[in-house]
PDB file of N, CA and C in Angstrom:
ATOM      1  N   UNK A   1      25.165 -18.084  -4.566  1.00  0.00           N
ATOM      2  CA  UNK A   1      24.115 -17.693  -3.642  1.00  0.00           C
ATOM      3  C   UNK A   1      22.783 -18.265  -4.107  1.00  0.00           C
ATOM      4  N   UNK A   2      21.978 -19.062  -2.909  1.00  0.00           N
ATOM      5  CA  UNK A   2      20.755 -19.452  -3.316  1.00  0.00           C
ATOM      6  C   UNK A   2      19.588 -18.381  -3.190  1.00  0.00           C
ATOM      7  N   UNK A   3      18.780 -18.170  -3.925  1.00  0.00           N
ATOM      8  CA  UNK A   3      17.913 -17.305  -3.813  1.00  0.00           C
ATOM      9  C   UNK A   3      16.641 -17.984  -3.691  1.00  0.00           C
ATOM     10  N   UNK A   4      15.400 -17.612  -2.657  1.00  0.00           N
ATOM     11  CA  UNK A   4      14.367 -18.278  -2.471  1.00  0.00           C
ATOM     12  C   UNK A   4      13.352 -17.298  -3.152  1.00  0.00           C
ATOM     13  N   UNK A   5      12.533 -17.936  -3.815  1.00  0.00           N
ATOM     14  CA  UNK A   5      11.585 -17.172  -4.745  1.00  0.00           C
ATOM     15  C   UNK A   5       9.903 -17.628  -3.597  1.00  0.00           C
ATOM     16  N   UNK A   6       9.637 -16.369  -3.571  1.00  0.00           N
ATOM     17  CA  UNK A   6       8.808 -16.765  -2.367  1.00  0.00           C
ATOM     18  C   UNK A   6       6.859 -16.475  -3.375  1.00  0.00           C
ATOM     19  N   UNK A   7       6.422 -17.410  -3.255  1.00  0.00           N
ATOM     20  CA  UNK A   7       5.232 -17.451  -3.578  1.00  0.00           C
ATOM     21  C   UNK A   7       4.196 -16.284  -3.497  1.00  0.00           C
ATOM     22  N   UNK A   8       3.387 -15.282  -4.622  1.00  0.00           N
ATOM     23  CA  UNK A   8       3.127 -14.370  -4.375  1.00  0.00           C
ATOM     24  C   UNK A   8       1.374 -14.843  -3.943  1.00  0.00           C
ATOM     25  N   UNK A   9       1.283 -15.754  -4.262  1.00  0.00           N
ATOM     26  CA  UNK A   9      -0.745 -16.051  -3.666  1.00  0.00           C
ATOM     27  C   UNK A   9      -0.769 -16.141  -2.853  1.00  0.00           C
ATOM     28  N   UNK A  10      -1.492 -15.004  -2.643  1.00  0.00           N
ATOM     29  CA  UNK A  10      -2.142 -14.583  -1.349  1.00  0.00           C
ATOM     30  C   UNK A  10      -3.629 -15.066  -1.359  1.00  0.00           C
ATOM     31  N   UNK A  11      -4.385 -15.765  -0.463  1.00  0.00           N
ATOM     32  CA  UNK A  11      -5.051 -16.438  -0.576  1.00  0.00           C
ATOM     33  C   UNK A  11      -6.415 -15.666   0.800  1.00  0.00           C
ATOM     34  N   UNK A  12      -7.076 -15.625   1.187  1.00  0.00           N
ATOM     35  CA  UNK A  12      -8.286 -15.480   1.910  1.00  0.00           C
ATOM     36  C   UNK A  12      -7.770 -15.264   3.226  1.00  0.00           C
ATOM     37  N   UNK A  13      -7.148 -16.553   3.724  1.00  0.00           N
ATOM     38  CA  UNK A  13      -6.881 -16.860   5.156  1.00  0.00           C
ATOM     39  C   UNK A  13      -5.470 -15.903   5.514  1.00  0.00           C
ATOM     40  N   UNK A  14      -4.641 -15.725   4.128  1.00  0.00           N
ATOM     41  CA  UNK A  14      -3.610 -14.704   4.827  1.00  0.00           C
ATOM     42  C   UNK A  14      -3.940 -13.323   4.724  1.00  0.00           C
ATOM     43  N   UNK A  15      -5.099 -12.958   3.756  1.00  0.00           N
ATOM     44  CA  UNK A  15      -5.761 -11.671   4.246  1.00  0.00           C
ATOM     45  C   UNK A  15      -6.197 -11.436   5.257  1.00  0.00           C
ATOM     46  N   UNK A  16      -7.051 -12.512   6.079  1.00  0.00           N
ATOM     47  CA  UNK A  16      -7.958 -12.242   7.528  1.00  0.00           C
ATOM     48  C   UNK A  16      -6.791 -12.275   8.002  1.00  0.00           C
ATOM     49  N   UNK A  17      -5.553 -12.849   7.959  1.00  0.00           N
ATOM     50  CA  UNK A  17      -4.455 -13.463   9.382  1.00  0.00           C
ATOM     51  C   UNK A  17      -3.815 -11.331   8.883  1.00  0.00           C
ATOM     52  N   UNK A  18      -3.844 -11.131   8.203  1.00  0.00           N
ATOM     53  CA  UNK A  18      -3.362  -9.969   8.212  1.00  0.00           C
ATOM     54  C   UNK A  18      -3.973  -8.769   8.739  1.00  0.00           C
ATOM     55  N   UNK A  19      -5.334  -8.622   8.431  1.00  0.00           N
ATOM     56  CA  UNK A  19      -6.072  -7.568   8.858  1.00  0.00           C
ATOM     57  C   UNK A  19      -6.169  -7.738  10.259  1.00  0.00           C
ATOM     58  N   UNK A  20      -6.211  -9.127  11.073  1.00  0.00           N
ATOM     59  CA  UNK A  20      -5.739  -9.467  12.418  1.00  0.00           C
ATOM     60  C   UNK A  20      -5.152  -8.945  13.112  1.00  0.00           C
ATOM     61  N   UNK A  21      -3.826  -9.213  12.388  1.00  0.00           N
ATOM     62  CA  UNK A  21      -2.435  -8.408  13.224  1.00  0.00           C
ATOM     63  C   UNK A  21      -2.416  -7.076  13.157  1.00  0.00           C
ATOM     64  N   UNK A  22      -2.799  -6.542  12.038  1.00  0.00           N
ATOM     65  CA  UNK A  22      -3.107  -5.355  12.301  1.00  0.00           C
ATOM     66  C   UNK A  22      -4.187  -4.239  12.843  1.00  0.00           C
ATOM     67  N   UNK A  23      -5.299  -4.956  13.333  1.00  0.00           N
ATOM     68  CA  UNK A  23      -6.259  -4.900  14.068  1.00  0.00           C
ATOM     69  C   UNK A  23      -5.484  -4.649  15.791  1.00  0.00           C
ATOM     70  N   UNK A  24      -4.952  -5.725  15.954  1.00  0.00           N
ATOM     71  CA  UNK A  24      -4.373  -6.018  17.371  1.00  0.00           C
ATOM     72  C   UNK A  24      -3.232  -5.102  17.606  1.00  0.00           C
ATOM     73  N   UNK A  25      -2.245  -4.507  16.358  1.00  0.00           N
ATOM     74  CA  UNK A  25      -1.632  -3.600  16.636  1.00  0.00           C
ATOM     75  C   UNK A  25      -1.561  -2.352  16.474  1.00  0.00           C
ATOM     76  N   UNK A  26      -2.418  -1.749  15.614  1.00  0.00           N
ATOM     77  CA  UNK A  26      -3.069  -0.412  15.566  1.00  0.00           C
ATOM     78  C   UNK A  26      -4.478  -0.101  15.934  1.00  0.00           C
ATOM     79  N   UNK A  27      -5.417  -1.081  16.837  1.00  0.00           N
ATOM     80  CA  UNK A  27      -6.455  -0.888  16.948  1.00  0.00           C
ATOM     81  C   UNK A  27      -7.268  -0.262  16.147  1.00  0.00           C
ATOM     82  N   UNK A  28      -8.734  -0.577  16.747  1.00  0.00           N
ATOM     83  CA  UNK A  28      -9.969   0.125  15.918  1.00  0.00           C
ATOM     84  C   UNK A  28      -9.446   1.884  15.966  1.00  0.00           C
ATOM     85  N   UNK A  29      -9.372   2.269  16.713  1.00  0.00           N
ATOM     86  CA  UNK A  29      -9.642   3.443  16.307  1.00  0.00           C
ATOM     87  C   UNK A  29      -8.586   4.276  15.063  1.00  0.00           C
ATOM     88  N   UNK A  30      -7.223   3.539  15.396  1.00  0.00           N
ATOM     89  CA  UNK A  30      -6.324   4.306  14.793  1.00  0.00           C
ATOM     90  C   UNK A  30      -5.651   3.803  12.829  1.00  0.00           C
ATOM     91  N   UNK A  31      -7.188   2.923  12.863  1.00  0.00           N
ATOM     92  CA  UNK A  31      -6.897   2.216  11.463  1.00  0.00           C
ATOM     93  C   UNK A  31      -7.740   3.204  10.020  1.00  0.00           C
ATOM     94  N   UNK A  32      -8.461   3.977  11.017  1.00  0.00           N
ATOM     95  CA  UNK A  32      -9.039   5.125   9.874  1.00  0.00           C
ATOM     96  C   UNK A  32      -8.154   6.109   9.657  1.00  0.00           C
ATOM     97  N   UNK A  33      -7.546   6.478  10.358  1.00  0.00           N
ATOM     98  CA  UNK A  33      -6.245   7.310  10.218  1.00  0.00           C
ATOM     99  C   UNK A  33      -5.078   7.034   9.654  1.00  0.00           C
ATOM    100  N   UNK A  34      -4.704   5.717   9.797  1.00  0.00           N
ATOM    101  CA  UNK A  34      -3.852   5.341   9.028  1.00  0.00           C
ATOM    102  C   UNK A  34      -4.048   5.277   7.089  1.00  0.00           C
ATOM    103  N   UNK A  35      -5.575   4.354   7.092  1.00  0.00           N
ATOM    104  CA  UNK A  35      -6.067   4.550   6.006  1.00  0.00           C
ATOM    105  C   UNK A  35      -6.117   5.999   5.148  1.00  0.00           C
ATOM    106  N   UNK A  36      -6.496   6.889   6.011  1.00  0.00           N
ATOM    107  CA  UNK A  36      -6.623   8.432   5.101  1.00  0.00           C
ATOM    108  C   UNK A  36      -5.210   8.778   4.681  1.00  0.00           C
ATOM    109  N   UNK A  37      -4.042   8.970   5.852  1.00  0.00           N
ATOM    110  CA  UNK A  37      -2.490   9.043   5.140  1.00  0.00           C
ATOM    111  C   UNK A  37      -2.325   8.079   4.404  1.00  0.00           C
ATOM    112  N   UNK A  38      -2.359   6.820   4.327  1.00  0.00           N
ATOM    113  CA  UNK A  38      -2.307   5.927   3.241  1.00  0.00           C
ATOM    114  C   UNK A  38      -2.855   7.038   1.524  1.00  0.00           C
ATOM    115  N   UNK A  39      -4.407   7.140   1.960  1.00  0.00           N
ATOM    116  CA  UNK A  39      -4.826   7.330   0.457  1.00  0.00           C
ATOM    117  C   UNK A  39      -4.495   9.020   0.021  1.00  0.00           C
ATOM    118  N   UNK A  40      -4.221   9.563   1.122  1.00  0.00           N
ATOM    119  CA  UNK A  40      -3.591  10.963   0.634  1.00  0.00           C
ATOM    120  C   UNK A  40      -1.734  10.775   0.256  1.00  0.00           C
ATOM    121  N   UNK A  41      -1.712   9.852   0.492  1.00  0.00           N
ATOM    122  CA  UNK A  41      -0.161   9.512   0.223  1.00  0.00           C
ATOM    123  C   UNK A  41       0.132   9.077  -1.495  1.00  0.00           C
ATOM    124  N   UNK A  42      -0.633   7.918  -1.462  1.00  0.00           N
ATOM    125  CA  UNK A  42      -1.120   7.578  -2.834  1.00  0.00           C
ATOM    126  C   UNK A  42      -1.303   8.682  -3.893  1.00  0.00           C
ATOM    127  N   UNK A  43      -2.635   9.582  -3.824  1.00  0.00           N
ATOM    128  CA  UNK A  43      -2.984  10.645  -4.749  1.00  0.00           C
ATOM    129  C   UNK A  43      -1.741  11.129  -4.858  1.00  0.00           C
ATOM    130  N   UNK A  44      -0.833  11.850  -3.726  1.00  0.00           N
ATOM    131  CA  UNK A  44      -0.034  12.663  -4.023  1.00  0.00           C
ATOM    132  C   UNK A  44       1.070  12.123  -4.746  1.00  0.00           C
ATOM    133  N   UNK A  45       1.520  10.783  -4.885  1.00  0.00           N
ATOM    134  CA  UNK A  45       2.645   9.707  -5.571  1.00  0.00           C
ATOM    135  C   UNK A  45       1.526   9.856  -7.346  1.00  0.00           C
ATOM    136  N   UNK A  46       0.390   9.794  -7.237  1.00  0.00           N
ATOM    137  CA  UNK A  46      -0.618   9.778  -8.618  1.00  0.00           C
ATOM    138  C   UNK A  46       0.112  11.275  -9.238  1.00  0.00           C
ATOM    139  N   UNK A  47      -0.477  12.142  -8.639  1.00  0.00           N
ATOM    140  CA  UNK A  47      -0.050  13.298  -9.080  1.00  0.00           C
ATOM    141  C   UNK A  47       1.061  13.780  -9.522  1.00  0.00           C
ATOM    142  N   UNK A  48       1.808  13.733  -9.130  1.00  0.00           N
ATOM    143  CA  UNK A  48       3.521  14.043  -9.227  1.00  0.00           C
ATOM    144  C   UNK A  48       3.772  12.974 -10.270  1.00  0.00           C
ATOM    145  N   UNK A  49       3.306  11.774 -10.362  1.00  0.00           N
ATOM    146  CA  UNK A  49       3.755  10.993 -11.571  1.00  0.00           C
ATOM    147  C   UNK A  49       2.881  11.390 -13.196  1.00  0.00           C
ATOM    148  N   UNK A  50       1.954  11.771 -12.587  1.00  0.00           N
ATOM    149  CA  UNK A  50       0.870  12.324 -13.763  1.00  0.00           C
ATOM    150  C   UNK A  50       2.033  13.701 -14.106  1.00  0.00           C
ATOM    151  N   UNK A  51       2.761  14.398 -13.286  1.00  0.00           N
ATOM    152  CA  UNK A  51       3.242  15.873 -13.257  1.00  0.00           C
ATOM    153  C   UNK A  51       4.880  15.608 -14.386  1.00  0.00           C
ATOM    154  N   UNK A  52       5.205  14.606 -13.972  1.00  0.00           N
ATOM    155  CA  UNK A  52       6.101  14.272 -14.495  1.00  0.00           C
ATOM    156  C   UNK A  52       6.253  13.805 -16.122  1.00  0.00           C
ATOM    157  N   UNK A  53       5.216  13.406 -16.229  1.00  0.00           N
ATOM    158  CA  UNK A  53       4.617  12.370 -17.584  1.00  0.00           C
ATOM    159  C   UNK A  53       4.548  13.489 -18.700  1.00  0.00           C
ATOM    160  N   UNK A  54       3.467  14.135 -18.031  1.00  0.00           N
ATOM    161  CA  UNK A  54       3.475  15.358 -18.796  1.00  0.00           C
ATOM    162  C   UNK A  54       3.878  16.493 -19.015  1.00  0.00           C
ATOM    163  N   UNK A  55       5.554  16.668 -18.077  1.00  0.00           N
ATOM    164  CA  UNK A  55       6.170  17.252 -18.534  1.00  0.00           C
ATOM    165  C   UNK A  55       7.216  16.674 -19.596  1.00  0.00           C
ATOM    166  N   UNK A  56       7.552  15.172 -19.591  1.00  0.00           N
ATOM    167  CA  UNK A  56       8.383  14.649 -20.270  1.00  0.00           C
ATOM    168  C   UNK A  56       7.693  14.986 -21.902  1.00  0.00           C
ATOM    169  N   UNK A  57       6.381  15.112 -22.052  1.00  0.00           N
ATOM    170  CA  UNK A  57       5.613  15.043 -23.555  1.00  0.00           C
ATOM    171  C   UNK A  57       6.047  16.471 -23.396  1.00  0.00           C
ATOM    172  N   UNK A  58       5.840  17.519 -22.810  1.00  0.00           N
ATOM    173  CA  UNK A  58       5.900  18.966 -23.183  1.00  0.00           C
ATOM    174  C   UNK A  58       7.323  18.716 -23.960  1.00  0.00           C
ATOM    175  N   UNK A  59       8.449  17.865 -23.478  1.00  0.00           N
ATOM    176  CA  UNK A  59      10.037  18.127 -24.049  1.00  0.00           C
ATOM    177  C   UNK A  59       9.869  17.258 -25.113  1.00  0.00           C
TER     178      UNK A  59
END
């Protein structure tokens, strides 16, 4: 099996071509909302791994 190793630089123009598409498919309004579950999603993945860490030192 050939495996294609796909280039990880990300460069300027595929950031704008991205924030684009996603502009056009979640519109203005519904990209602040997405953003807040995004970063309340995050903390809570922070937390629980912080929760975990330091229960592994308590053992």
């Amino acid at each position: 099996m050939n495996s294609v190793i796909i280039p990880l630089a990300i460069g300027w123009p595929q950031v704008v071509l991205i924030a684009v598409v996603i502009l056009i498919l979640f519109g203005g309004r519904k990209i602040p909302e997405l953003m807040r579950g995004l970063g309340s999603g995050l903390k809570e993945f922070k937390d629980a791994s912080k929760e975990e860490s330091s229960n592994k030192e308590k053992e």
